[in-house]
C-alpha atoms as a PDB file:
ATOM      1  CA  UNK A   1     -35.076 -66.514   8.183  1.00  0.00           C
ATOM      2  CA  UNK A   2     -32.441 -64.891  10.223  1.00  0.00           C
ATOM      3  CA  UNK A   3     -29.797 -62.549   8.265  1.00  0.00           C
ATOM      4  CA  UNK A   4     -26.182 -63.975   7.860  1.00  0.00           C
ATOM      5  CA  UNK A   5     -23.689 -62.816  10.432  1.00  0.00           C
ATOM      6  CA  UNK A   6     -21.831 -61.214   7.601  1.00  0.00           C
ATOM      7  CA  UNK A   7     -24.121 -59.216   6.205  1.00  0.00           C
ATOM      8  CA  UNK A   8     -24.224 -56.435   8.794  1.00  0.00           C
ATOM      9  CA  UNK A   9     -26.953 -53.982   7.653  1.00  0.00           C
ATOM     10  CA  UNK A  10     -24.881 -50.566   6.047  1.00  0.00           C
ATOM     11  CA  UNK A  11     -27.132 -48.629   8.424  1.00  0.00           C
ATOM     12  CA  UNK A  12     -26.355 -50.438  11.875  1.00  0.00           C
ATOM     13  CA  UNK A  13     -22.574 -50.239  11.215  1.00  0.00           C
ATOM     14  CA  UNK A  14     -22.544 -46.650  10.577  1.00  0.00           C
ATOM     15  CA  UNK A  15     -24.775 -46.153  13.821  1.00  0.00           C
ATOM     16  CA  UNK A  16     -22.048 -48.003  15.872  1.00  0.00           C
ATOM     17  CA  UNK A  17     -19.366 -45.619  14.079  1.00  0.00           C
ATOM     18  CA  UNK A  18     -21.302 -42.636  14.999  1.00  0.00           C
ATOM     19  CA  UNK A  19     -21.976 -43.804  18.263  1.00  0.00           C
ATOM     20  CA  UNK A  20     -18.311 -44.343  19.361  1.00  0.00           C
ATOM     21  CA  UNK A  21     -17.345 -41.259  17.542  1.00  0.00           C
ATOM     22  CA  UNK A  22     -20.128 -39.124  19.874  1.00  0.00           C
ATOM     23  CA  UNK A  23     -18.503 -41.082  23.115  1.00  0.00           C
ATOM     24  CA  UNK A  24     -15.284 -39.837  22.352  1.00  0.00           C
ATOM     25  CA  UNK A  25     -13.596 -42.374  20.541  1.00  0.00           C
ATOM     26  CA  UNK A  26     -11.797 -41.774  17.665  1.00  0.00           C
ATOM     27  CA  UNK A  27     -10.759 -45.277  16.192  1.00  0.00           C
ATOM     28  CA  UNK A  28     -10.897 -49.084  16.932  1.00  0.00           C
ATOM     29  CA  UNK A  29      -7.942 -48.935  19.384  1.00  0.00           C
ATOM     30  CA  UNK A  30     -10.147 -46.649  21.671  1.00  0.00           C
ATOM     31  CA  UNK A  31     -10.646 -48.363  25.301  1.00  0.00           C
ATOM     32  CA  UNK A  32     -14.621 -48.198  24.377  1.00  0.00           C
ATOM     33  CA  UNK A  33     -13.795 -50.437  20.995  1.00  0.00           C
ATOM     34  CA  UNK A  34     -12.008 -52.519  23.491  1.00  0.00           C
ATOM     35  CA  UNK A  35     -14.787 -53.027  26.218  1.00  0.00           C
ATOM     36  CA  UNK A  36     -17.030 -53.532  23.090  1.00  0.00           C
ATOM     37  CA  UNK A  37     -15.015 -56.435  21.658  1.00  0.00           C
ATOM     38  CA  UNK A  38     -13.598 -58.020  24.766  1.00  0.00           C
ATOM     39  CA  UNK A  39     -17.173 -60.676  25.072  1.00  0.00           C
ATOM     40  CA  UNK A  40     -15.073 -62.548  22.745  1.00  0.00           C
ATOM     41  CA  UNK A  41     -11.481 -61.693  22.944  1.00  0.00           C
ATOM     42  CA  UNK A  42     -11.098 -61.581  26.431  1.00  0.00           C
ATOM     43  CA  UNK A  43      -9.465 -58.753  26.625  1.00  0.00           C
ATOM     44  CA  UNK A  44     -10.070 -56.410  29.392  1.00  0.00           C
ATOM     45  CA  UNK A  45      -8.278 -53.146  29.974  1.00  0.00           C
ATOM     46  CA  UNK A  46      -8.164 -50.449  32.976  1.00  0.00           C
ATOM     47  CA  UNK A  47     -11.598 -48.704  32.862  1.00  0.00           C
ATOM     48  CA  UNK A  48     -13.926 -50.615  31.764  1.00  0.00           C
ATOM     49  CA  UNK A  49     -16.144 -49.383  34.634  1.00  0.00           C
ATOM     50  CA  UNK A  50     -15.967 -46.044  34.738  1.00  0.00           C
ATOM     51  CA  UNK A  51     -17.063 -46.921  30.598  1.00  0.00           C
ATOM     52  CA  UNK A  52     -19.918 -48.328  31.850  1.00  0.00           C
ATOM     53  CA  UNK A  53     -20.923 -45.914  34.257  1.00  0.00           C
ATOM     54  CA  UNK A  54     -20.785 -42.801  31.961  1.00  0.00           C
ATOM     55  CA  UNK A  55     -24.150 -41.661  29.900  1.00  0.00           C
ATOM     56  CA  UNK A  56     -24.776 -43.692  27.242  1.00  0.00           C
ATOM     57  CA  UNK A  57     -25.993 -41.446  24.225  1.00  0.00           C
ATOM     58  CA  UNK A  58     -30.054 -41.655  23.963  1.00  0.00           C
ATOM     59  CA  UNK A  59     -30.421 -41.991  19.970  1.00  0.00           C
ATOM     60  CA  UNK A  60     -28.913 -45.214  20.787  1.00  0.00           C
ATOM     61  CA  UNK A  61     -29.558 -48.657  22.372  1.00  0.00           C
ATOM     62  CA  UNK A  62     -27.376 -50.704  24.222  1.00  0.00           C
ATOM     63  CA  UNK A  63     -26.779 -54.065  25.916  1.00  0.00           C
ATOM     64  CA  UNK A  64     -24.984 -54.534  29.227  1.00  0.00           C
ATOM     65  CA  UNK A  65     -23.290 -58.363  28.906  1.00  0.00           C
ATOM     66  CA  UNK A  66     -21.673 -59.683  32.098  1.00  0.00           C
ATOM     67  CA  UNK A  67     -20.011 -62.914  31.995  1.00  0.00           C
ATOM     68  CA  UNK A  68     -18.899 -64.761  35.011  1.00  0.00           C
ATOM     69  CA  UNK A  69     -15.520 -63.843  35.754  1.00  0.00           C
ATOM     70  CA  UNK A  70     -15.297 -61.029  33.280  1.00  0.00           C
ATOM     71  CA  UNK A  71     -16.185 -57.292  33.180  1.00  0.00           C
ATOM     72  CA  UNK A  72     -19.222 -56.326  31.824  1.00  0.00           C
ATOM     73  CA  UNK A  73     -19.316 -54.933  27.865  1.00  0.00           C
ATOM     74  CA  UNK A  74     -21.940 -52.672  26.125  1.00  0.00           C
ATOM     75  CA  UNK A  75     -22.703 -53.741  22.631  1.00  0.00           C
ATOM     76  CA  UNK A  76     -25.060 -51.172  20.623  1.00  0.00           C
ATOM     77  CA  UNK A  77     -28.634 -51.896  19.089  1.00  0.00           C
ATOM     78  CA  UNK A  78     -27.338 -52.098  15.164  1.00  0.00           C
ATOM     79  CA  UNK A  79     -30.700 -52.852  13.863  1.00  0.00           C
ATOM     80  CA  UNK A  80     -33.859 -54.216  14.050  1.00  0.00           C
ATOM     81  CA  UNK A  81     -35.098 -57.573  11.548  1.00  0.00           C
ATOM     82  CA  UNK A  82     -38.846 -57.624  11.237  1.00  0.00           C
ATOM     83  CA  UNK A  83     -39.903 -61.475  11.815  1.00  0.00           C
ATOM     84  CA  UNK A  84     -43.912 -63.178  11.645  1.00  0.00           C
ATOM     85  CA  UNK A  85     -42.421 -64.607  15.504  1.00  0.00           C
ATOM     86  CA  UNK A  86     -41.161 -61.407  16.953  1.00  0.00           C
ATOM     87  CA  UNK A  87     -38.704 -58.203  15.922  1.00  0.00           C
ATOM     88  CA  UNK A  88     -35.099 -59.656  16.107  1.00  0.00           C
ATOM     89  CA  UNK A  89     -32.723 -57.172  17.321  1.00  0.00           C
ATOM     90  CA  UNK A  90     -29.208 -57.056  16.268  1.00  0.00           C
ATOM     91  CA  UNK A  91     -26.535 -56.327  18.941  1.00  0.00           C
ATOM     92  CA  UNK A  92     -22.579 -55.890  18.070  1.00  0.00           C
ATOM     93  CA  UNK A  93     -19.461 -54.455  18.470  1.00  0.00           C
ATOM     94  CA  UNK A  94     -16.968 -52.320  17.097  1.00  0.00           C
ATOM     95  CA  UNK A  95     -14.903 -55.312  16.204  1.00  0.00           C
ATOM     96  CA  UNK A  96     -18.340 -56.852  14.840  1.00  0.00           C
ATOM     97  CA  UNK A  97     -19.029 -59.730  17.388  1.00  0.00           C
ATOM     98  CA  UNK A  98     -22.947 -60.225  17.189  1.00  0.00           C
ATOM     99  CA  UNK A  99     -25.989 -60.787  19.867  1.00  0.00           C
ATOM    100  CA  UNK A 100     -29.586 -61.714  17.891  1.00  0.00           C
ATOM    101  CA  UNK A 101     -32.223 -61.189  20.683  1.00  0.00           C
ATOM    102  CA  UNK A 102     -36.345 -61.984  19.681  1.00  0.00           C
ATOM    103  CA  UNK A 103     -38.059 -61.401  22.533  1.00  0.00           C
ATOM    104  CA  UNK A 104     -35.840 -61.295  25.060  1.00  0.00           C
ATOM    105  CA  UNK A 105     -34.335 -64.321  24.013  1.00  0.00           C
ATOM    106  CA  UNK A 106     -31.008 -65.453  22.458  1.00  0.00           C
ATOM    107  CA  UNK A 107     -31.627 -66.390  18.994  1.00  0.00           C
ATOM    108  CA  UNK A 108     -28.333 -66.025  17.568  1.00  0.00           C
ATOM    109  CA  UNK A 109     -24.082 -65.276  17.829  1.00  0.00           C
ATOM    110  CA  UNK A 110     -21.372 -64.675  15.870  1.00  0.00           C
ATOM    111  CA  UNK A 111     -17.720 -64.007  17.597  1.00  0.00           C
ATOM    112  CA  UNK A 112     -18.232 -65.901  20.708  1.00  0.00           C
ATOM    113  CA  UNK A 113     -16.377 -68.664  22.382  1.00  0.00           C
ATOM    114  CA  UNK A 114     -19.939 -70.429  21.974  1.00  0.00           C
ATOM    115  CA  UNK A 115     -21.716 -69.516  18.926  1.00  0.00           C
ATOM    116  CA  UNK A 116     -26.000 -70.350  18.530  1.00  0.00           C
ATOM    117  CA  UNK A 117     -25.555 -69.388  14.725  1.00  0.00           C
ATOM    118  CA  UNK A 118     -29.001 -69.740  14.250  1.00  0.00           C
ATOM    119  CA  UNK A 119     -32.582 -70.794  16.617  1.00  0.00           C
ATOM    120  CA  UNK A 120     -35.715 -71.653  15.115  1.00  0.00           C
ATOM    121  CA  UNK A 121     -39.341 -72.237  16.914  1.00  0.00           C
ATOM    122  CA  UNK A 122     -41.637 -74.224  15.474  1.00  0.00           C
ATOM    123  CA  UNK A 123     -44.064 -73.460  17.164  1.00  0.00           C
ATOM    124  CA  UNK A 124     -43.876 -69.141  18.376  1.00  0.00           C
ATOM    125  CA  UNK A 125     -43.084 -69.783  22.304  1.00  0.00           C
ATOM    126  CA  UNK A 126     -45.883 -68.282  24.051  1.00  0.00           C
ATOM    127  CA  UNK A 127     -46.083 -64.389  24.710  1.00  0.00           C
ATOM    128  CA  UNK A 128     -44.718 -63.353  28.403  1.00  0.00           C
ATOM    129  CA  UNK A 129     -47.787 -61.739  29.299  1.00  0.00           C
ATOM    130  CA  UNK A 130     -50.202 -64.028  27.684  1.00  0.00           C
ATOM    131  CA  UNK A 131     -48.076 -67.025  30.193  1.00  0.00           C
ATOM    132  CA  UNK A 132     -50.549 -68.604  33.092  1.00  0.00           C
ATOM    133  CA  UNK A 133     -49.118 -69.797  36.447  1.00  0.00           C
ATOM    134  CA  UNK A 134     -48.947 -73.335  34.801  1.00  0.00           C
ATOM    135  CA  UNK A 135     -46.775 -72.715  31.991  1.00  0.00           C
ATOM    136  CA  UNK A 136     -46.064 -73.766  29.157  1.00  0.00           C
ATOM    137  CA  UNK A 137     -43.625 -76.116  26.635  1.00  0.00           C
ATOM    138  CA  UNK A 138     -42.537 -75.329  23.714  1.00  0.00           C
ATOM    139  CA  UNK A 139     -39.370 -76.408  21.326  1.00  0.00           C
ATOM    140  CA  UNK A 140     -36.473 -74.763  19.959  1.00  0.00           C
ATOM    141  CA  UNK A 141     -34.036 -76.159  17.453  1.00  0.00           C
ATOM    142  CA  UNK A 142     -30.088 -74.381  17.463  1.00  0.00           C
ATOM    143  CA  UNK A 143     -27.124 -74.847  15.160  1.00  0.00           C
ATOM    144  CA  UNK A 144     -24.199 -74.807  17.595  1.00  0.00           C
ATOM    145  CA  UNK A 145     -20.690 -74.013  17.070  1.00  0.00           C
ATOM    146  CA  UNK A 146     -17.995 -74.819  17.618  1.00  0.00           C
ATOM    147  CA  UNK A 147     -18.376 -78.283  16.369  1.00  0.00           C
ATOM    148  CA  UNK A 148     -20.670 -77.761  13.533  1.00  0.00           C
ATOM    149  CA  UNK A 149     -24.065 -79.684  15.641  1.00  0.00           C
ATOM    150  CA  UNK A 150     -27.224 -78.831  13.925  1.00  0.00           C
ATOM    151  CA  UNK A 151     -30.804 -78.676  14.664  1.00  0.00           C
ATOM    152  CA  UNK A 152     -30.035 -79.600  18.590  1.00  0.00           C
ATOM    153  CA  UNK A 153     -33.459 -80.000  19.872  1.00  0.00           C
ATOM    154  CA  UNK A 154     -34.651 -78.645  23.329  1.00  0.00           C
ATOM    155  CA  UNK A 155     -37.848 -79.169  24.709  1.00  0.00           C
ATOM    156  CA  UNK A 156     -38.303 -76.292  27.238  1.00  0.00           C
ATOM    157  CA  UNK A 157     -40.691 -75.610  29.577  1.00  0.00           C
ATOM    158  CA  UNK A 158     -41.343 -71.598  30.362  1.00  0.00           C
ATOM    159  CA  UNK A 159     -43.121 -70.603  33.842  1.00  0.00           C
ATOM    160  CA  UNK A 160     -43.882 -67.186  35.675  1.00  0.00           C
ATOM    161  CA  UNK A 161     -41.751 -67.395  38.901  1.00  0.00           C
ATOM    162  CA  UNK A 162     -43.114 -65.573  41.812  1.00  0.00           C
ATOM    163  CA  UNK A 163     -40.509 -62.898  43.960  1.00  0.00           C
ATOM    164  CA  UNK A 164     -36.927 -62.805  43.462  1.00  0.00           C
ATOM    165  CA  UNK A 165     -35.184 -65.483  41.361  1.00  0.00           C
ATOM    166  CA  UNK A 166     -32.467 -67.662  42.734  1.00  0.00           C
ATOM    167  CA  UNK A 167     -29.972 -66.114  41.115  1.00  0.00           C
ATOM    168  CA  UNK A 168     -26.864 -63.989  41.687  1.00  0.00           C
ATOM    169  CA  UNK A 169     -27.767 -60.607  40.748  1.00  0.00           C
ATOM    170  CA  UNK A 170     -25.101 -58.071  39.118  1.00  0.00           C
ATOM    171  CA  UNK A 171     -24.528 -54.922  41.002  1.00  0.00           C
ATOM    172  CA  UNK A 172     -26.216 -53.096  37.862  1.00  0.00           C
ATOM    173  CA  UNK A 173     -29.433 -54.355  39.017  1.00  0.00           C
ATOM    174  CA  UNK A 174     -30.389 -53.672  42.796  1.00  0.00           C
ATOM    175  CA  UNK A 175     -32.354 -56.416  44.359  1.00  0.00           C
ATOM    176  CA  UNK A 176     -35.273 -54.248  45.337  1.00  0.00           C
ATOM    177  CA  UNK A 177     -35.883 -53.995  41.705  1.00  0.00           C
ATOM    178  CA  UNK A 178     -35.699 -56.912  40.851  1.00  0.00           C
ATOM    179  CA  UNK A 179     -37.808 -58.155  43.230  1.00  0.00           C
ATOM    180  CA  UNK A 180     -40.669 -55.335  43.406  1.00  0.00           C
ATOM    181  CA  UNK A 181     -40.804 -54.071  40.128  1.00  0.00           C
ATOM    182  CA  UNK A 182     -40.157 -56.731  37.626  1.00  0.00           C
ATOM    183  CA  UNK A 183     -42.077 -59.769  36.943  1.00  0.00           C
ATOM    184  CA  UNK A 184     -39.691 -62.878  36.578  1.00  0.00           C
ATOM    185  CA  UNK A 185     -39.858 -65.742  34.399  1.00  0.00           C
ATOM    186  CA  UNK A 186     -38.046 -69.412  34.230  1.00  0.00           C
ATOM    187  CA  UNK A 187     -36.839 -71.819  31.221  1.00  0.00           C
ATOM    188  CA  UNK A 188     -35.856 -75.056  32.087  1.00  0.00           C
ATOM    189  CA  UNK A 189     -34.673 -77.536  29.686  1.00  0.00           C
ATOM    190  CA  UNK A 190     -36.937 -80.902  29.937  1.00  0.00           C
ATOM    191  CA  UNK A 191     -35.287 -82.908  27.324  1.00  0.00           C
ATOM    192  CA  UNK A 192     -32.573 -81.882  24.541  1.00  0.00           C
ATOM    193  CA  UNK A 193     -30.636 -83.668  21.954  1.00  0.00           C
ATOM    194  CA  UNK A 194     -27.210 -82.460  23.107  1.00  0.00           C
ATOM    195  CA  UNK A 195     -26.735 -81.381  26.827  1.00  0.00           C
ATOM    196  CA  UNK A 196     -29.065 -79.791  28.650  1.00  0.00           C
ATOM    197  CA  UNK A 197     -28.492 -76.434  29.702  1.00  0.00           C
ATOM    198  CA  UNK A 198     -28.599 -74.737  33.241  1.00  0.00           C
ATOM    199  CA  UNK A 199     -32.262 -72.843  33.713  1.00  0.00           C
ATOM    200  CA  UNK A 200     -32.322 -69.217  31.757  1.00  0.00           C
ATOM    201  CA  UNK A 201     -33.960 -66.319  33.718  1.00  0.00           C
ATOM    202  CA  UNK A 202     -36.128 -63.322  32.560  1.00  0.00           C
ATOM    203  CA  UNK A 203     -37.371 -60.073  33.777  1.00  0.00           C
ATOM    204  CA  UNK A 204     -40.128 -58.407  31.958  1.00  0.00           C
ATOM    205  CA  UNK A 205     -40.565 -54.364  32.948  1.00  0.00           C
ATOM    206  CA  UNK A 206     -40.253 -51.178  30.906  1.00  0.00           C
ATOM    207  CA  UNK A 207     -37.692 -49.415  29.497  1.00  0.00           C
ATOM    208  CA  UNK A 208     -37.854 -46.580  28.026  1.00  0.00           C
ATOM    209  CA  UNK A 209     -41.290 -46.771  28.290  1.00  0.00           C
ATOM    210  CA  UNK A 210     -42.024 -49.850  26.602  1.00  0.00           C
ATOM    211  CA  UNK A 211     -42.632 -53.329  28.249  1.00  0.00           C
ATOM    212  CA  UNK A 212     -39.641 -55.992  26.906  1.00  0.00           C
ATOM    213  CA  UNK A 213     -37.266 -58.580  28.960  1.00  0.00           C
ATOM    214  CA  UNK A 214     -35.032 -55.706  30.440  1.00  0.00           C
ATOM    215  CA  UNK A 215     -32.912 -58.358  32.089  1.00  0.00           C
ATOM    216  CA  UNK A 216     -32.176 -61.926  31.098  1.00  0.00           C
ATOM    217  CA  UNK A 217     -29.114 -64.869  31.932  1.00  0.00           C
ATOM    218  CA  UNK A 218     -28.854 -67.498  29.180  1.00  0.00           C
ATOM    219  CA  UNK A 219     -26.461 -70.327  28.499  1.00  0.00           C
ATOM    220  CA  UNK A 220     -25.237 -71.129  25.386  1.00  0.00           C
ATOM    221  CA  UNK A 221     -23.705 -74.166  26.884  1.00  0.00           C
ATOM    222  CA  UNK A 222     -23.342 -75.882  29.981  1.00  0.00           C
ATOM    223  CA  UNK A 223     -20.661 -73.759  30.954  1.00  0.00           C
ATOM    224  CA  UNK A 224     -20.562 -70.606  29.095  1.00  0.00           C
ATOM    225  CA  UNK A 225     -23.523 -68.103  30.291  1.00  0.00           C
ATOM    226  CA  UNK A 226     -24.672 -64.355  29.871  1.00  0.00           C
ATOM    227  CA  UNK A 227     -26.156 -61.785  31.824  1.00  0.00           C
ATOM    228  CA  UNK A 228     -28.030 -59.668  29.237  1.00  0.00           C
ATOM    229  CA  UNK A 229     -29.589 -56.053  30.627  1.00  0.00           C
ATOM    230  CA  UNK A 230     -31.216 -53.267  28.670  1.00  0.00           C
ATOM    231  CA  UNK A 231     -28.857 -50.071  29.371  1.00  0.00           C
ATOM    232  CA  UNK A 232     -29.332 -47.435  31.195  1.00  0.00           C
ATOM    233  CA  UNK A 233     -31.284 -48.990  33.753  1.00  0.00           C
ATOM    234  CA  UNK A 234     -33.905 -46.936  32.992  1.00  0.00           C
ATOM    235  CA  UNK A 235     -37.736 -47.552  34.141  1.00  0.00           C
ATOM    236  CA  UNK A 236     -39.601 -50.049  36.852  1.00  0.00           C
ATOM    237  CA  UNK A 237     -43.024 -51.737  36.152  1.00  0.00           C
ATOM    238  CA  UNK A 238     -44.573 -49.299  38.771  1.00  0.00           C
END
């Protein structure tokens, strides 16, 4: 069972501390704490690019987020939650808004202007590199807010997509990348209780030196999508 949103581990706060402390940051009115808590406040100052670009620290993990019409916002890897489906990692900001990835895949929010609060699988979705041509279905079940809907049911089906996807890359991720040295994968929503959502996209490769989804785009409603990528760019599958 996933964690509360409240109970941030002691460990992964302190991490995000130090973190914005070795970045040069000195307190939660630093334009870092900003980028990092603008996903849900919308607030974007001067900067935020030139953030972006600089070296990252290595004893840490972060996650580029790029919404459409936004600038992009790192949020740092607080901590991992072992789970029988697949390590959940828990993303956040200085101001504490939350990103619960398992496998690549959204599985939780807190903060946003569309919050999962939690997913659960029946059924484990099938491994990206166990996944034949044909595909496969599997469910998920979500507990949406705003509007307190619970146990929305999607029935999704998850294919290997050949080349480049037909998507809008960011400029973070060059196309000859994306399309030589990652292998892509498709969601598309078959059936759901609520509204279905667009298609989700993933790109499986390595980063630092471990194959995971380096690069995803996910809706949490019909409207309201991410851009998720593993930061630095780092590694290729070659």
């Amino acid at each position: 069972m996933l964690k509360p949103f409240v109970r941030l581990a002691t460990q992964g706060w302190l991490s995000v501390v130090v973190t914005t402390q070795l970045l040069g940051c000195a307190s939660g009115t630093t334009p870092l704490a900003d980028v990092l808590s603008a996903l849900a406040t919308n607030r974007w100052d001067s900067g935020e690019a030139s953030i972006l670009a600089a070296q990252t620290n290595p004893l840490y993990r972060h996650l580029r987020i790029e919404v459409q019409g936004r600038a992009p916002a790192l949020l740092v890897l607080g901590y991992v939650d072992p789970h029988p489906q697949g390590d959940i990692e828990v993303w956040y900001s200085a101001k504490r808004e939350v990103i619960k990835t398992q496998n690549g895949r959204i599985v939780g929010t807190s903060g946003l202007e569309v919050d999962w609060r939690a997913v659960r699988f029946p059924e484990a979705p099938p491994l990206w590199t166990a996944l034949q041509a044909e595909g496969r279905l599997y469910q998920r079940l979500r507990d949406e807010m705003p509007g307190h809907r619970y146990a929305i049911a999607d029935h999704i089906e998850l294919k290997p997509w050949l080349g480049s996807p037909p998507i809008t890359l960011p400029a973070s991720l060059a196309s000859a990348q994306a399309r030589n040295d990652y292998h892509w994968f498709s969601e598309t929503t078959l059936d759901s209780s609520a509204q279905p959502l667009p298609p989700s996209w993933f790109a499986w490769g390595l980063h630092r030196g471990q194959p995971t989804v380096v690069y995803s785009e996910q809706c949490l409603s019909a409207t309201f999508c991410l851009k998720l990528q593993r930061w630095p760019v780092q590694e290729s599958t070659s």
